[in-house]
C-alpha atoms as a PDB file:
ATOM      1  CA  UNK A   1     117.895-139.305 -47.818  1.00  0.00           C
ATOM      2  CA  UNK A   2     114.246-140.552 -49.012  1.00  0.00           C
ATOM      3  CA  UNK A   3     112.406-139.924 -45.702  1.00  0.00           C
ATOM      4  CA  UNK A   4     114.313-136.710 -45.306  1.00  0.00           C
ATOM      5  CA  UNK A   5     113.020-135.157 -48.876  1.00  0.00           C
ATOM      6  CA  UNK A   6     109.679-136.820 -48.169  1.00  0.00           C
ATOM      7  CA  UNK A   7     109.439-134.745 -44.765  1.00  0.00           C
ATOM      8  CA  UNK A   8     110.541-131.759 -46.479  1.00  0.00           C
ATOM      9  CA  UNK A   9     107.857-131.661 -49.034  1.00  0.00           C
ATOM     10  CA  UNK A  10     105.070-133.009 -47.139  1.00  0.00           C
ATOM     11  CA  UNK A  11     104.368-130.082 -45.347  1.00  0.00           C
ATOM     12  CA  UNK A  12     103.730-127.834 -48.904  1.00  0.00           C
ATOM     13  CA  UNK A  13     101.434-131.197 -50.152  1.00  0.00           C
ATOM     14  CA  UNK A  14      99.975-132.101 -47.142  1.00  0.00           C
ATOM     15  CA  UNK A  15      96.771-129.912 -48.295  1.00  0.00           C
ATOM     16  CA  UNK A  16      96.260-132.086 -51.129  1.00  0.00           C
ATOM     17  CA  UNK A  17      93.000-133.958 -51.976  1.00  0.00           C
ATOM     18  CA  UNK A  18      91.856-137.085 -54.624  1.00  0.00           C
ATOM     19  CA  UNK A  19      89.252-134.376 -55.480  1.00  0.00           C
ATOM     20  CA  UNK A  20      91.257-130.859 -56.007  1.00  0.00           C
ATOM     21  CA  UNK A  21      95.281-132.687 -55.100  1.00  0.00           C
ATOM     22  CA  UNK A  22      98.398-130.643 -54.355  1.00  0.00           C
ATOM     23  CA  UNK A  23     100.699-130.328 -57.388  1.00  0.00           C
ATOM     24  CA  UNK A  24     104.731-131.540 -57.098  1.00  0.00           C
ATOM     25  CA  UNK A  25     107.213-131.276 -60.112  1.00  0.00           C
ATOM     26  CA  UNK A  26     109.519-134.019 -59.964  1.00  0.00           C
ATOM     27  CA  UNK A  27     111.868-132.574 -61.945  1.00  0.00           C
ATOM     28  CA  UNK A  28     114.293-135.513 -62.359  1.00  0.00           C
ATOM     29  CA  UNK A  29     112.145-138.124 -62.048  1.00  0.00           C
ATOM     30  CA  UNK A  30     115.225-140.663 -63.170  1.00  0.00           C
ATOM     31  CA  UNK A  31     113.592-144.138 -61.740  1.00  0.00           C
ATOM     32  CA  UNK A  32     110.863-142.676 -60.301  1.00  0.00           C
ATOM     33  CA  UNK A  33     111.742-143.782 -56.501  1.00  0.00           C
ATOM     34  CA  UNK A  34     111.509-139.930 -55.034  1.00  0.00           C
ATOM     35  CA  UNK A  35     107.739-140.079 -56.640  1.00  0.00           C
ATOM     36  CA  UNK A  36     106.667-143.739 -55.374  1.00  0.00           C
ATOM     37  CA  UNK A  37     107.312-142.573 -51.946  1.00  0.00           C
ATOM     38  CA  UNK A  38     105.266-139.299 -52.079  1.00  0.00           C
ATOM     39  CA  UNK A  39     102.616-141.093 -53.816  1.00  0.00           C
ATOM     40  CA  UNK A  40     102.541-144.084 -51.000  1.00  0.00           C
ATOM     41  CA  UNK A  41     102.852-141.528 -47.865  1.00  0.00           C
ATOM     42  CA  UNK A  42     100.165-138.388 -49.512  1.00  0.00           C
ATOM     43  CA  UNK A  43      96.765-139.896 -51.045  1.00  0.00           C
ATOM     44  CA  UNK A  44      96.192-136.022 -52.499  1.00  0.00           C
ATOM     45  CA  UNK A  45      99.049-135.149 -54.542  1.00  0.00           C
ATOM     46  CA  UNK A  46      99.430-135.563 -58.076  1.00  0.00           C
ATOM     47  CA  UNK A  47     103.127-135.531 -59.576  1.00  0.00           C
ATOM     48  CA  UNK A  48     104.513-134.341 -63.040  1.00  0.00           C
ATOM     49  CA  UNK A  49     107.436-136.206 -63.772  1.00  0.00           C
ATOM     50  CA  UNK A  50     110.205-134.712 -65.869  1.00  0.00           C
ATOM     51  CA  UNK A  51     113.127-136.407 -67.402  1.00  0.00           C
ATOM     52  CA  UNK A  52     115.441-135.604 -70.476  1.00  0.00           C
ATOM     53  CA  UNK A  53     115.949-139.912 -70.539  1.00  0.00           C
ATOM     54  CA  UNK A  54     112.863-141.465 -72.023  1.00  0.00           C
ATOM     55  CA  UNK A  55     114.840-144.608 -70.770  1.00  0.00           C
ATOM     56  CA  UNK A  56     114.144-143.340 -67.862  1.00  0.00           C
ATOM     57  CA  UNK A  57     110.709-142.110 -68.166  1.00  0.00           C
ATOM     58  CA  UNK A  58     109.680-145.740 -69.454  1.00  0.00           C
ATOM     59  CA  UNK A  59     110.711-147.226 -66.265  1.00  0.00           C
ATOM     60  CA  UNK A  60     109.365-144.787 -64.031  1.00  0.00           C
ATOM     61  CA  UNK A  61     106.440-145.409 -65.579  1.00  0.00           C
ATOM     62  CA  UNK A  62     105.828-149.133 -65.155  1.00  0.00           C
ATOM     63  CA  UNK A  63     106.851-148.616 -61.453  1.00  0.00           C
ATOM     64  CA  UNK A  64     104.578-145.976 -60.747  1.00  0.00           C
ATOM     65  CA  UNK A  65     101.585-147.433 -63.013  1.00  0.00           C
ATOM     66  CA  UNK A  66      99.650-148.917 -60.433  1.00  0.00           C
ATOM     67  CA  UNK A  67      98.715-144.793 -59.303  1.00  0.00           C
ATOM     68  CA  UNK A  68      97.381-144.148 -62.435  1.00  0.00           C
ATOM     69  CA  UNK A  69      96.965-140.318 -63.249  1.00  0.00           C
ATOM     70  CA  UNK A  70      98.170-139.354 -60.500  1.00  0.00           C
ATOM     71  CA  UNK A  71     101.547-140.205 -61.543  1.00  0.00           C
ATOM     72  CA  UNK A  72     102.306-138.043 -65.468  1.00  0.00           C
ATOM     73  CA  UNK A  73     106.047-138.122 -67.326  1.00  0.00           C
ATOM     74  CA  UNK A  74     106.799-135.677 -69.175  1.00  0.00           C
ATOM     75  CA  UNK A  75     110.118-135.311 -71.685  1.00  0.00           C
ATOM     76  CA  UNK A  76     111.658-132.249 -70.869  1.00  0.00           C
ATOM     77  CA  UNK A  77     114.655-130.775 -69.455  1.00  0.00           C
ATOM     78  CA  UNK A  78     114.109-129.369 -66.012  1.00  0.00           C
ATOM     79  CA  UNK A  79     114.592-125.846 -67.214  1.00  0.00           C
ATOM     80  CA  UNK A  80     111.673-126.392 -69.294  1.00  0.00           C
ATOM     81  CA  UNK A  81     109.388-126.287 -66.034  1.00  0.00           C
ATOM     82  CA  UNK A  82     107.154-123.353 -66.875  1.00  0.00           C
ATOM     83  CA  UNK A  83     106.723-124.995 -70.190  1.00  0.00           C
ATOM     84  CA  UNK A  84     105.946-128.172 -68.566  1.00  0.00           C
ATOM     85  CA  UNK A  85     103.374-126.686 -66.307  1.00  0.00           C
ATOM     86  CA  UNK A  86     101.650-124.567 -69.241  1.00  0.00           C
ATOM     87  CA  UNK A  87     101.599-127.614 -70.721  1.00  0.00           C
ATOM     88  CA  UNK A  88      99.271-129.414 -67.887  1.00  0.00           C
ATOM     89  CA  UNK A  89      97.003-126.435 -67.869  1.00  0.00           C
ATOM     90  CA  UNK A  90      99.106-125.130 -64.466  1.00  0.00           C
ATOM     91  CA  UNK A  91     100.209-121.509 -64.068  1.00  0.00           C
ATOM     92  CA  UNK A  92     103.487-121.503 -64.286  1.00  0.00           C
ATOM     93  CA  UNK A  93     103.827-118.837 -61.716  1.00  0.00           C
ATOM     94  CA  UNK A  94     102.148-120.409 -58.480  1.00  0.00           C
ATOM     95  CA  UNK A  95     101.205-123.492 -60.552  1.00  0.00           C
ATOM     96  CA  UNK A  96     102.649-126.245 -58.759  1.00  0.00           C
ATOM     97  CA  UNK A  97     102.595-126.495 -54.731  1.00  0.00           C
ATOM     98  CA  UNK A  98     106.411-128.077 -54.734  1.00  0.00           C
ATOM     99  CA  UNK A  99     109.144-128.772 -56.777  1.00  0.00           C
ATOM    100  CA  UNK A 100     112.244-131.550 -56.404  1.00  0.00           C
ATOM    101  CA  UNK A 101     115.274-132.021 -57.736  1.00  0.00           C
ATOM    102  CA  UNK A 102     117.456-134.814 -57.992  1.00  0.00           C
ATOM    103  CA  UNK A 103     121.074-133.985 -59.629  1.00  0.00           C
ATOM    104  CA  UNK A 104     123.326-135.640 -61.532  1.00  0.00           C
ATOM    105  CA  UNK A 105     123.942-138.950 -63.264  1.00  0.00           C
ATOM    106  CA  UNK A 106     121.755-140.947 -61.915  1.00  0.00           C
ATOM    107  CA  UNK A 107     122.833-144.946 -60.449  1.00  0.00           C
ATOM    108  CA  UNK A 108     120.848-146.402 -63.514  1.00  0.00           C
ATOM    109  CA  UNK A 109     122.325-144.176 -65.954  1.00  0.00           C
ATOM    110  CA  UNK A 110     126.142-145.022 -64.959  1.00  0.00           C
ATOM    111  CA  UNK A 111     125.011-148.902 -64.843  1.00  0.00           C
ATOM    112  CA  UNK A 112     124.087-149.033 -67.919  1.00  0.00           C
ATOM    113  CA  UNK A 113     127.096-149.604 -70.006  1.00  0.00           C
ATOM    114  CA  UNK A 114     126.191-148.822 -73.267  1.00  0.00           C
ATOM    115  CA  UNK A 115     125.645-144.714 -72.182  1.00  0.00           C
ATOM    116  CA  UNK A 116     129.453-144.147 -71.694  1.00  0.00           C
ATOM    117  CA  UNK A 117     129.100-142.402 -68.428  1.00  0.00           C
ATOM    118  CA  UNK A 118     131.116-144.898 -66.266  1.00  0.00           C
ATOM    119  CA  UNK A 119     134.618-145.219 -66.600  1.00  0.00           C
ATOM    120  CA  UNK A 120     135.134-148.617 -65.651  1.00  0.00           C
ATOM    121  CA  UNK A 121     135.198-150.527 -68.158  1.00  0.00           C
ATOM    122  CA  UNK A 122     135.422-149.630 -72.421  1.00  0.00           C
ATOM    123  CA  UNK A 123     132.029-148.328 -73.864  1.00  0.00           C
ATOM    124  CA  UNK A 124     131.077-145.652 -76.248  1.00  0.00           C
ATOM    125  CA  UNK A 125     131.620-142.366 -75.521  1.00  0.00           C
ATOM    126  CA  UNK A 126     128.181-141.118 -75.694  1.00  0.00           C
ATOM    127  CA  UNK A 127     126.957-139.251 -71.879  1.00  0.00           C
ATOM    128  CA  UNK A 128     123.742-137.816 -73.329  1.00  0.00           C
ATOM    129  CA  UNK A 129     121.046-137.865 -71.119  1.00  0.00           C
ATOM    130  CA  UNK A 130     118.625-137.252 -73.852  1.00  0.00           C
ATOM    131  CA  UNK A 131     119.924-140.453 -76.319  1.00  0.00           C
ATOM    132  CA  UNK A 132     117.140-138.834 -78.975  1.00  0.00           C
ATOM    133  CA  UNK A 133     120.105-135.615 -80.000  1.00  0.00           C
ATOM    134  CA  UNK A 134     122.409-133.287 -79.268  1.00  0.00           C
ATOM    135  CA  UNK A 135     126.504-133.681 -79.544  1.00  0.00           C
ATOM    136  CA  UNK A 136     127.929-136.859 -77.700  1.00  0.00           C
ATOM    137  CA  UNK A 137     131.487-136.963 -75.331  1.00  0.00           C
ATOM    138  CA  UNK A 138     132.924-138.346 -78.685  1.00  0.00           C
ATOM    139  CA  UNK A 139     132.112-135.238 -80.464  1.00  0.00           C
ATOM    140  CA  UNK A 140     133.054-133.026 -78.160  1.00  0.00           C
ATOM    141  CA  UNK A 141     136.494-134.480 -77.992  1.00  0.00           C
ATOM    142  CA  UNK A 142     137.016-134.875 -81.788  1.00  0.00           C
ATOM    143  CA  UNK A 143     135.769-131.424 -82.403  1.00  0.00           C
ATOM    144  CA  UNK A 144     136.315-128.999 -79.482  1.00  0.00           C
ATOM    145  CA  UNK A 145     139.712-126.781 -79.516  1.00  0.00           C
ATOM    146  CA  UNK A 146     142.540-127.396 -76.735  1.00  0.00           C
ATOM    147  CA  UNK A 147     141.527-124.345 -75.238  1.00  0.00           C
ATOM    148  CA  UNK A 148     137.729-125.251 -75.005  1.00  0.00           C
ATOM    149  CA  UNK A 149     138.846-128.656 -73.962  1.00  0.00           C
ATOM    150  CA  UNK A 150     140.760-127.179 -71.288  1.00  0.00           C
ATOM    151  CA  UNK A 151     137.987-124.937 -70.326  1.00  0.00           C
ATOM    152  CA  UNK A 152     135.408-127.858 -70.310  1.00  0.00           C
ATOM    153  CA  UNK A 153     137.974-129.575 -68.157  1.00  0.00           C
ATOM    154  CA  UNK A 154     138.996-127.113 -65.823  1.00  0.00           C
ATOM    155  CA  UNK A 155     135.612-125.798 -65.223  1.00  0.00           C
ATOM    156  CA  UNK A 156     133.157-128.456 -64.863  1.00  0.00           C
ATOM    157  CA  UNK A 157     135.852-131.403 -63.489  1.00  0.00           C
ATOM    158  CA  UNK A 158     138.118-129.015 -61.825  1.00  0.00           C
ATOM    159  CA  UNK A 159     140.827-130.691 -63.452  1.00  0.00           C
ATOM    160  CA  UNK A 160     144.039-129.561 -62.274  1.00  0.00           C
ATOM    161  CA  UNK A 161     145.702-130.801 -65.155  1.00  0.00           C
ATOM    162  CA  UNK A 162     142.992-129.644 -67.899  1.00  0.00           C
ATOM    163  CA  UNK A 163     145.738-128.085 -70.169  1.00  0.00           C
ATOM    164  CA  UNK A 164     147.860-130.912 -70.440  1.00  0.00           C
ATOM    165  CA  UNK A 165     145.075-133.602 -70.925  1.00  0.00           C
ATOM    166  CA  UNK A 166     143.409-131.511 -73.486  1.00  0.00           C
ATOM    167  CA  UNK A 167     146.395-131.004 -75.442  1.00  0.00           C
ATOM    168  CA  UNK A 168     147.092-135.026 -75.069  1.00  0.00           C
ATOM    169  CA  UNK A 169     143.137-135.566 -76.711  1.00  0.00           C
ATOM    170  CA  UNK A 170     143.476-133.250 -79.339  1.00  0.00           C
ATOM    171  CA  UNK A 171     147.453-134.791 -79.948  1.00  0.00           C
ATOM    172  CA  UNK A 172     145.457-138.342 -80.171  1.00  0.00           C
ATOM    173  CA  UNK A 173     142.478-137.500 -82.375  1.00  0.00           C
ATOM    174  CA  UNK A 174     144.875-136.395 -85.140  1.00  0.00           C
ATOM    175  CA  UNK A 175     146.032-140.355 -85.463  1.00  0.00           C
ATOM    176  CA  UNK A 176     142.805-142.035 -84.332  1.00  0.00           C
ATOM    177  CA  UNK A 177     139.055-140.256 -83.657  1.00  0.00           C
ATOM    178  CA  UNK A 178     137.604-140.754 -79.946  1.00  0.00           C
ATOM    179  CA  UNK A 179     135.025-142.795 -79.783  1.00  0.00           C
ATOM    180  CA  UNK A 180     134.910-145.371 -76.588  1.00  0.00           C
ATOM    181  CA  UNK A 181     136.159-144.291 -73.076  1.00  0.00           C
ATOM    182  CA  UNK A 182     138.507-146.606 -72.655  1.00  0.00           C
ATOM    183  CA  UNK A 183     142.065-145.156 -74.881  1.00  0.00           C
ATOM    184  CA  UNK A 184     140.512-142.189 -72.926  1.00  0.00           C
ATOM    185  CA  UNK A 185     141.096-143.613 -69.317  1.00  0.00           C
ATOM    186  CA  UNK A 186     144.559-144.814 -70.789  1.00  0.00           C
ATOM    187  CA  UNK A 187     145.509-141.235 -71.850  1.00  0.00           C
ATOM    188  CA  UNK A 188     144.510-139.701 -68.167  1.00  0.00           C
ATOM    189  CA  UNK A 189     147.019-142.781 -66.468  1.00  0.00           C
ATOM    190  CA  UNK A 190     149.376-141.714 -68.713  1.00  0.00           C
ATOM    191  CA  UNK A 191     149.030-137.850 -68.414  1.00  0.00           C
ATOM    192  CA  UNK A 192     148.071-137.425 -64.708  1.00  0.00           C
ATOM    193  CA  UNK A 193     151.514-137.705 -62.762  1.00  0.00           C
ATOM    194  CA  UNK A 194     151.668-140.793 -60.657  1.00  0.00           C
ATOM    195  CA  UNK A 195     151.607-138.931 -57.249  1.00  0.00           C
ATOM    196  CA  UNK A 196     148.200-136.929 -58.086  1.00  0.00           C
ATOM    197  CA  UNK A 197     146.992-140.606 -59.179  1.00  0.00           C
ATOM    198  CA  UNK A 198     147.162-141.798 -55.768  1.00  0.00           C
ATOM    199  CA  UNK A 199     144.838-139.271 -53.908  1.00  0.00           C
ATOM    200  CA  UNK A 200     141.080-137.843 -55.190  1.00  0.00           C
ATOM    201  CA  UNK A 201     139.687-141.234 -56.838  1.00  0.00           C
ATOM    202  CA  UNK A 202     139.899-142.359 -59.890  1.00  0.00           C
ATOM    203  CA  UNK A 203     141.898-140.286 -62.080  1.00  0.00           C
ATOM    204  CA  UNK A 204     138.737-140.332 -64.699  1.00  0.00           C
ATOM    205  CA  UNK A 205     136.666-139.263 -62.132  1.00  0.00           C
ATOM    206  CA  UNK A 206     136.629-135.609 -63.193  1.00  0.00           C
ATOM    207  CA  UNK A 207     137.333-135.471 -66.708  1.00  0.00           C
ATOM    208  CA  UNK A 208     133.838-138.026 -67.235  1.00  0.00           C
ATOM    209  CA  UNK A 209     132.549-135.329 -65.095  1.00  0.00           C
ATOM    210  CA  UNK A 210     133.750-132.436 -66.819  1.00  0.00           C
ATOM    211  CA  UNK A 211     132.250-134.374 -69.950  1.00  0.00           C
ATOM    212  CA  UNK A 212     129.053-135.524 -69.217  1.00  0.00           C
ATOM    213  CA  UNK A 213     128.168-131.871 -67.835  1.00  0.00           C
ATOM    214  CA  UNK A 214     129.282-130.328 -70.815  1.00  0.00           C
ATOM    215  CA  UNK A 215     127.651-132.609 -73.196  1.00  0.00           C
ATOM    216  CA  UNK A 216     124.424-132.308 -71.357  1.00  0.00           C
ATOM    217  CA  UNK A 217     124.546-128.314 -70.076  1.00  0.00           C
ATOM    218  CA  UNK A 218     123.451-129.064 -66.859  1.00  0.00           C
ATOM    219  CA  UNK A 219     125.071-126.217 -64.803  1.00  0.00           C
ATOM    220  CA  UNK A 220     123.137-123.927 -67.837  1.00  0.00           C
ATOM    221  CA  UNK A 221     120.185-125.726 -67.070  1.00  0.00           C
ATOM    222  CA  UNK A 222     120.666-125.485 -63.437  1.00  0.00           C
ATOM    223  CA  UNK A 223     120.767-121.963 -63.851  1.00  0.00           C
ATOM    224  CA  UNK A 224     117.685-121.591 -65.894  1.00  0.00           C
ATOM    225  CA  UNK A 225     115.904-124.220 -63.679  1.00  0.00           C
ATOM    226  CA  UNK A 226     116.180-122.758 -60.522  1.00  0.00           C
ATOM    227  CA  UNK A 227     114.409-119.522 -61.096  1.00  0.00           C
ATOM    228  CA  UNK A 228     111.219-121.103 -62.745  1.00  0.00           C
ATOM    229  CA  UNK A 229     111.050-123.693 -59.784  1.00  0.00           C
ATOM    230  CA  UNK A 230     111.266-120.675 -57.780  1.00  0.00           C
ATOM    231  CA  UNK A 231     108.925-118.577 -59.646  1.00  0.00           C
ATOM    232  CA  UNK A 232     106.624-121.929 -59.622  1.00  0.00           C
ATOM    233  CA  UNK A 233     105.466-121.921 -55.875  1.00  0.00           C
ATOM    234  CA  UNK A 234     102.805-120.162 -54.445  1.00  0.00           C
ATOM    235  CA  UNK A 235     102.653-119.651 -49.995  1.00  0.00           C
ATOM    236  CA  UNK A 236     103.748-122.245 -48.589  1.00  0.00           C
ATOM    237  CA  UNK A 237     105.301-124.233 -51.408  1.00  0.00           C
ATOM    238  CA  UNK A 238     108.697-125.447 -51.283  1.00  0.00           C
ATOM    239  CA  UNK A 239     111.594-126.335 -53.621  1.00  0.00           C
ATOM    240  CA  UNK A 240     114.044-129.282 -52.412  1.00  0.00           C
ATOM    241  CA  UNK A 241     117.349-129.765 -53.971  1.00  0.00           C
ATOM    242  CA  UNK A 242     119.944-132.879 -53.788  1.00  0.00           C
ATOM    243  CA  UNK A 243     123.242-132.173 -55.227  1.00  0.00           C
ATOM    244  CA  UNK A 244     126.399-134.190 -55.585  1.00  0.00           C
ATOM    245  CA  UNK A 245     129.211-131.921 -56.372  1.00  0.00           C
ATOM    246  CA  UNK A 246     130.956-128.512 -55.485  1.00  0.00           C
ATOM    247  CA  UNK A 247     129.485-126.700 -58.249  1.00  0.00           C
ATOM    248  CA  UNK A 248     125.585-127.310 -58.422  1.00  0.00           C
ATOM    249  CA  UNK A 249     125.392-127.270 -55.016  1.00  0.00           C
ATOM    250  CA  UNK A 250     127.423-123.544 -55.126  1.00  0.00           C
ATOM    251  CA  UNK A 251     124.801-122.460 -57.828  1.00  0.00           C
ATOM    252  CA  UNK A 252     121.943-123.907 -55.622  1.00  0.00           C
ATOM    253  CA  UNK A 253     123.286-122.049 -52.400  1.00  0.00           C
ATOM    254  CA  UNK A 254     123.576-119.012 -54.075  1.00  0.00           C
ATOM    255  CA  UNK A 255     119.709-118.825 -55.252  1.00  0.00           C
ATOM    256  CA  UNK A 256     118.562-119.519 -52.553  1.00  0.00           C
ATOM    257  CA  UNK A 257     120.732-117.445 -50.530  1.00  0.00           C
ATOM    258  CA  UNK A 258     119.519-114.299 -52.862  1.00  0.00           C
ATOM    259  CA  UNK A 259     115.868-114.767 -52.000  1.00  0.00           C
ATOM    260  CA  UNK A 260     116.069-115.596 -47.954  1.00  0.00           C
ATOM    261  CA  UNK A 261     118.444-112.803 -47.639  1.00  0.00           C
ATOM    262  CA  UNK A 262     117.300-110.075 -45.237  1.00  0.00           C
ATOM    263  CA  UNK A 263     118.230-106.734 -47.612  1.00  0.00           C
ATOM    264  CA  UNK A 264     118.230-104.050 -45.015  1.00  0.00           C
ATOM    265  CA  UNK A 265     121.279-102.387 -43.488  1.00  0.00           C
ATOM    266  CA  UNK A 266     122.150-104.187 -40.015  1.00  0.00           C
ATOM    267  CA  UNK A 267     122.408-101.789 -37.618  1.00  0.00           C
ATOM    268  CA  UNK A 268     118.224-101.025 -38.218  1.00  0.00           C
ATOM    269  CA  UNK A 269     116.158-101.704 -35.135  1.00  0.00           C
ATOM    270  CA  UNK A 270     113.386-103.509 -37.385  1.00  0.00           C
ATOM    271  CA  UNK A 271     112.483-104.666 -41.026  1.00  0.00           C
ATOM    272  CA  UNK A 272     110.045-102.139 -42.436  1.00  0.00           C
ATOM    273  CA  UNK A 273     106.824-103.464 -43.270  1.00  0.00           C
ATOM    274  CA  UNK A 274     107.241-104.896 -47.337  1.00  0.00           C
ATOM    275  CA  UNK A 275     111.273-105.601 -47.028  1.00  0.00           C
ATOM    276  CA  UNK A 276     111.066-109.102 -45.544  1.00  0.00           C
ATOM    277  CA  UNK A 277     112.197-111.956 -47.965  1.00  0.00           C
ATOM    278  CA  UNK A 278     109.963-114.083 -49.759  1.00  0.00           C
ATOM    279  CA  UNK A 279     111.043-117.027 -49.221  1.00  0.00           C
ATOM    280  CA  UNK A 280     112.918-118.699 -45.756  1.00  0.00           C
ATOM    281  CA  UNK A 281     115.738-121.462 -45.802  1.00  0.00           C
ATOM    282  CA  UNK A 282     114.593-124.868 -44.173  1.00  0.00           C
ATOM    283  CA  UNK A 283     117.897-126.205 -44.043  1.00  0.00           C
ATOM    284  CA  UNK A 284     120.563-125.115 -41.956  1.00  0.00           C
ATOM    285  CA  UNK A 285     123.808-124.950 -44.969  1.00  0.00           C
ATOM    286  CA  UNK A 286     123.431-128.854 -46.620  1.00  0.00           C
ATOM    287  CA  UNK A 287     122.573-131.166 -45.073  1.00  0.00           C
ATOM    288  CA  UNK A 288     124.102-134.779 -45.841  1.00  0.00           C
ATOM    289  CA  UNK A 289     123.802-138.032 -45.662  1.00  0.00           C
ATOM    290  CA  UNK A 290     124.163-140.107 -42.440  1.00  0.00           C
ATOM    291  CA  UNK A 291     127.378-142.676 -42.571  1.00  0.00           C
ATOM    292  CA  UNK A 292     124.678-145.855 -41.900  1.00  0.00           C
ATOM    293  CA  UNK A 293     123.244-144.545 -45.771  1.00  0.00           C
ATOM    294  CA  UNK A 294     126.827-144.217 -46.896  1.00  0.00           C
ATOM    295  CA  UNK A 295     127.492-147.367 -45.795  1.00  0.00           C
ATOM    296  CA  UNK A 296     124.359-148.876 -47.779  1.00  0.00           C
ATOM    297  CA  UNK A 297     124.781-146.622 -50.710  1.00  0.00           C
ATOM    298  CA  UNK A 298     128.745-145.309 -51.077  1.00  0.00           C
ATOM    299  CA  UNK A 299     127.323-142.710 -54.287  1.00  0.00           C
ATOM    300  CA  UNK A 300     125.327-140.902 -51.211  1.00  0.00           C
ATOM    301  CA  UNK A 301     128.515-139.721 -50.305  1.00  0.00           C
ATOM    302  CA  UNK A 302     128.408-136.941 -52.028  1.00  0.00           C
ATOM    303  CA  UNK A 303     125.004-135.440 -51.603  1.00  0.00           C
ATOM    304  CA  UNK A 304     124.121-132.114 -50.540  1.00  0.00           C
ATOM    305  CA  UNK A 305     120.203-131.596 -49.660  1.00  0.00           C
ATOM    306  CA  UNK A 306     119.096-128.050 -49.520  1.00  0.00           C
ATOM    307  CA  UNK A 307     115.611-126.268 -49.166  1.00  0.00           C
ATOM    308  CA  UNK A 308     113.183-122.815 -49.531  1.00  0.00           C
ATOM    309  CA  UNK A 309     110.247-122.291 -48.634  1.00  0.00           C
ATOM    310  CA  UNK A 310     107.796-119.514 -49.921  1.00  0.00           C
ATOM    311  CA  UNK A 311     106.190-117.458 -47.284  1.00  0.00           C
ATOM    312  CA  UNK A 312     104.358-114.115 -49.449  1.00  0.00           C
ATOM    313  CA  UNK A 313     103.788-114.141 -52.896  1.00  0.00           C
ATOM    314  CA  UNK A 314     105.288-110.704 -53.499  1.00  0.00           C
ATOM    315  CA  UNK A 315     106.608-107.755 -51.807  1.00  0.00           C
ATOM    316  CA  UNK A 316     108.558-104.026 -51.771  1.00  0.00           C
ATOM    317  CA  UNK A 317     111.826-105.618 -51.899  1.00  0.00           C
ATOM    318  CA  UNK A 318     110.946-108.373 -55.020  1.00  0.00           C
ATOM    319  CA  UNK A 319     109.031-105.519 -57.356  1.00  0.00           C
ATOM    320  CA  UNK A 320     111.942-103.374 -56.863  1.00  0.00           C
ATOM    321  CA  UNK A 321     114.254-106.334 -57.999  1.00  0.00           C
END
């Protein structure tokens, strides 16, 4: 959905100058391909770059080189986007002019054997997006109770089976420690019953899931995030989302659902002067991708694209929130 997210955001950047340029956040920057085609299409925007993968950041950066400044990664996690904006001598209330996000694992990330996010074949059961700290799948398997296990799986895989695989894991660990994925994709054959293996994908589908957004917090730092992108617009500015499962898109829809929502009592014959809402949907529910993308990209599946934009800085309704 390039051109889509491109025409969504042009509208906030289209102001934008070589001399005083319009700000985006990129706030997953992963490969940097969102960026390259903002850069190509507006001459006056400059782009901050976030990523938790300096992997990732490294690449984006020899892609994107030949732009020079206007084009700046940062190492951060996208709830860090006041920070980030402090950071570049940018308010971070009214700082930036847009802000995108890009969801997820991204298609580098789960080819790149070595990080444990795919299931296909055996590989260490790592899943950080940051690779510089923080607890790894392993650990969370070898140390996390059945009951947080369950939880983990339940909540962020929507595992219907979460209490018997996490029993199974913790059953295992006491013979052998987890540390590569593949005695894990043996354990969900072997605990998932045979008919529920035949519909929904792969049957490691949402335990890696359930994983990988545990290990990296990302629902947390959804929450966090989408706020301070929020907060980060001035008039006119807009935030874009992709999403590629139930649950950040839910958390998405519900933000921006609170701030377009009309807060007076239906039955009034107008909206007193003060009580409109700040900001206005540009998307009607989620929009996805077309079946000729699917067909060129099957991980496109998935996506849901939503979008705000600002339209008053402040008013009655917001200082009484």
């Amino acid at each position: 959905m390039l051109d889509r997210i491109v025409d969504l955001l042009a509208p906030a950047l289209a102001h934008g100058t070589p001399e005083a340029p319009a700000v985006l956040v990129d706030a997953t920057t992963g490969h940097g391909g969102h960026a390259e085609a903002v850069l190509r299409r507006l001459p006056g925007v400059r782009i901050l770059g976030i990523d938790r993968d300096t992997s990732a950041l490294t690449l984006a950066g020899e892609r994107l080189a030949g732009f020079g400044e206007r084009w700046r990664g940062v190492h951060a996690v996208y709830d860090e986007i006041a920070d980030v904006l402090e950071g570049q001598g940018l308010d971070p209330v009214g700082g930036a002019d847009a802000v995108l996000f890009d969801l997820g694992v991204s298609s580098m990330q789960l080819d790149q054997r070595e990080r444990g996010f795919a299931y296909a074949e055996d590989a260490p059961l790592d899943m950080r997006m940051d690779a510089t700290g923080g607890l790894t799948a392993a650990d969370v398997l070898n140390t996390y109770s059945a009951a947080e296990l369950t939880r983990v799986l339940r909540d962020y895989g929507e595992e219907r089976f979460a209490k018997k695989i996490a029993a199974a894991i913790v059953r295992r660990r006491e013979v052998e420690p987890w540390s590569t994925s593949g005695p894990l994709v043996e354990l969900l054959y072997a605990e998932i019953p045979a008919p529920a293996r035949r519909t929904g994908g792969h049957p490691g589908k949402r335990t890696f899931q359930a994983l990988r957004m545990e290990v990296n917090d990302e629902l947390g730092a959804l929450r966090r995030a989408l706020p301070a992108s929020l907060a980060a617009i001035g008039p006119g500015g807009r935030v874009v989302v992709e999403s590629y499962h139930s649950l950040e898109d839910r958390l998405v829809k519900q933000a921006f659902t609170a701030v377009t929502r009309l807060d007076v009592p239906p039955d009034l014959p107008f909206v007193p002067e003060g009580m409109e809402p700040d900001f206005r949907l540009l998307t009607r529910g989620a929009e996805q991708a077309t079946p000729e993308e699917i067909e060129q990209n099957p991980r496109a599946a998935s996506v849901r694209l939503r979008a705000v934009e600002r339209i008053r800085t402040t008013s009655t309704r917001g200082a009484r929130r």
